[in-house]
Protein backbone atom coordinates (compact mmCIF):
# COMPACT_ATOMS: atom_id res chain seq x y z
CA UNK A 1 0.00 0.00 0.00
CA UNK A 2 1.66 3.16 -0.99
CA UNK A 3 1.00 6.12 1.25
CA UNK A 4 0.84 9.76 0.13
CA UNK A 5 3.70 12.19 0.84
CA UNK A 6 3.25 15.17 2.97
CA UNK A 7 1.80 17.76 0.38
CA UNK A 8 -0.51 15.31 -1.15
CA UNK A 9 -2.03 14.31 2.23
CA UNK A 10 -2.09 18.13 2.95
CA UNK A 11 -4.01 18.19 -0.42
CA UNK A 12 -6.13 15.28 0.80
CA UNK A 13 -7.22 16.75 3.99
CA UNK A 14 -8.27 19.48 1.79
CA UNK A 15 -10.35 17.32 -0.37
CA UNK A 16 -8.35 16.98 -3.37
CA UNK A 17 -8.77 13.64 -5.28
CA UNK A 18 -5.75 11.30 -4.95
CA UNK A 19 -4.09 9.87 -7.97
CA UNK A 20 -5.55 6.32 -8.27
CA UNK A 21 -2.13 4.59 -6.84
CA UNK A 22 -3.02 5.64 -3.48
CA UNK A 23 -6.55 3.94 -3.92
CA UNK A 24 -5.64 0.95 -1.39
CA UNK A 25 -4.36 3.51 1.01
CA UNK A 26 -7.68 5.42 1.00
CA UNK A 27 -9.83 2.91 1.79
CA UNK A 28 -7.10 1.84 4.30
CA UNK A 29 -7.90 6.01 5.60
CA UNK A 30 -11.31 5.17 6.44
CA UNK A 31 -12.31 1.76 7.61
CA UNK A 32 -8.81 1.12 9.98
CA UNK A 33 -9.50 0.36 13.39
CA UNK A 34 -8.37 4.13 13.99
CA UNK A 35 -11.00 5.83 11.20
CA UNK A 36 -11.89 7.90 13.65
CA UNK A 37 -8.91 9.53 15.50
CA UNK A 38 -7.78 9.57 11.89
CA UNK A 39 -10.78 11.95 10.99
CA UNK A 40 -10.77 13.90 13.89
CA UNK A 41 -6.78 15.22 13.17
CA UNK A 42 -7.76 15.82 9.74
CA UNK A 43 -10.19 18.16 11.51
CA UNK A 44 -8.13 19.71 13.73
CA UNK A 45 -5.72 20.01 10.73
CA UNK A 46 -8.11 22.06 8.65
CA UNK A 47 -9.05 24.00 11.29
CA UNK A 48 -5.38 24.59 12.64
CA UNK A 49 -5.14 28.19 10.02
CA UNK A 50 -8.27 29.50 10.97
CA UNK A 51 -7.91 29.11 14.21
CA UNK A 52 -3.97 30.97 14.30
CA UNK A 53 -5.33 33.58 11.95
CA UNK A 54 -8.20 34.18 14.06
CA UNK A 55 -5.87 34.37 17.16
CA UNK A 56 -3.66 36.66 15.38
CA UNK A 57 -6.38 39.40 14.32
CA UNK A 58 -8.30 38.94 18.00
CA UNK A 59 -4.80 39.33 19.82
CA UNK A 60 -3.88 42.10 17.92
CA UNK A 61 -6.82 44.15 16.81
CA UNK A 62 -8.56 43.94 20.41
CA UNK A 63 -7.74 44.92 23.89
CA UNK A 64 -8.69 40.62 24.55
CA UNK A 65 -6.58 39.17 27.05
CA UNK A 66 -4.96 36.58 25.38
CA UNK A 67 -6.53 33.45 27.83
CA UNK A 68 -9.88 34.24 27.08
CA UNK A 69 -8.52 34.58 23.00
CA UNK A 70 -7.51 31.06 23.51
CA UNK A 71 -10.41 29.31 25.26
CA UNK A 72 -12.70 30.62 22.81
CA UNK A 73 -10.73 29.27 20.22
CA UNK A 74 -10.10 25.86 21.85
CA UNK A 75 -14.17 25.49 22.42
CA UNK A 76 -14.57 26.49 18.38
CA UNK A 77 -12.46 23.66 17.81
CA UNK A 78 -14.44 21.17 19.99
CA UNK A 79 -17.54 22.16 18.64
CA UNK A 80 -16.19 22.23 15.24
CA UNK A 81 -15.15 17.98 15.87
CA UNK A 82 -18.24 17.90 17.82
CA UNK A 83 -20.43 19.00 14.64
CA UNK A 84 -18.20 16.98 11.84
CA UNK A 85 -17.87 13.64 14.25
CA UNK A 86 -21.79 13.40 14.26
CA UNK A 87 -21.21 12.70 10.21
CA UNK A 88 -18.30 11.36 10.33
CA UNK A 89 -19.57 8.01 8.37
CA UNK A 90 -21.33 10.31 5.81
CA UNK A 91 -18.11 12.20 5.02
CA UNK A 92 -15.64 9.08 5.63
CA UNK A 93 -18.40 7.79 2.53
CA UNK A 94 -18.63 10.79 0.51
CA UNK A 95 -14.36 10.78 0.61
CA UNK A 96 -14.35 6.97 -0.25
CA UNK A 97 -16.72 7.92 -3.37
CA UNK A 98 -14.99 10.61 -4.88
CA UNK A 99 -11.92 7.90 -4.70
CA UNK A 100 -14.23 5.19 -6.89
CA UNK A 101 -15.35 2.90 -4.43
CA UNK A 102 -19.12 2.28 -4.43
CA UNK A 103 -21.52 3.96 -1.69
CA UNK A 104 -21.77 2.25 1.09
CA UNK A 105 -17.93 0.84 0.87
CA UNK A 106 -16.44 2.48 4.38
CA UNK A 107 -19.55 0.80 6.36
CA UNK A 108 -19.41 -2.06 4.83
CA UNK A 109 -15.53 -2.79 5.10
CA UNK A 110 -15.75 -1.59 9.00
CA UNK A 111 -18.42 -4.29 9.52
CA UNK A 112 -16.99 -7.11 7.96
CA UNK A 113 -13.64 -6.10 10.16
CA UNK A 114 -15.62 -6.54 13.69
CA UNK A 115 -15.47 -2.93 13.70
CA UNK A 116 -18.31 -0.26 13.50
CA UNK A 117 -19.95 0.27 11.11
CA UNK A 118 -21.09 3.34 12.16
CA UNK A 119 -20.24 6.31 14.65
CA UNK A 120 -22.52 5.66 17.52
């Protein structure tokens, strides 16, 4: 199974289509026993520049203590993975599909593991 390089799993996170080599290794993305740890860092990933820009401009554009700055951020982030983990088996699907597998692939392959199928 050949894994993507840094910039193409940057590009990956970001929804880009892989080439069709790393096929196996998609699939492999989202039905592992880890699917979902591996969604949420892709989460926190994404989120990672919005969340330093927005800590930037708030630091520096307001009289904000920089504490408060920061738990605000940190709760946007939980309730951004609290938001995308309720559809996480939509998504993991929707990825898997614009790869070629068939709807329904992720859930199936989880099952058939012993795994979930589903996020609970």
């Amino acid at each position: 199974m050949e894994r993507p390089g840094p910039i193409r799993w940057v590009q990956y996170v970001y929804g880009r289509r892989l080439p069709e080599r790393y096929r196996e290794w998609v699939l492999h993305d989202a039905t592992a026993r880890t699917w979902l740890l591996r969604f949420a860092a892709r989460i926190c990933f994404e989120a990672l520049p919005w969340l330093l820009g927005a800590f930037v401009l708030l630091v520096t554009l307001t009289p904000l203590p920089v504490a408060p700055v920061l738990g605000a951020l940190v709760l946007s982030l939980f309730l951004a993975l609290f938001f995308t983990m309720t559809s996480a088996d939509e998504l993991a699907e929707v990825r898997l599909g614009k790869h070629g597998f068939p709807r329904g692939t992720g859930k199936a392959v989880r099952s058939a593991r012993g795994g979930s199928g589903s996020w609970p």
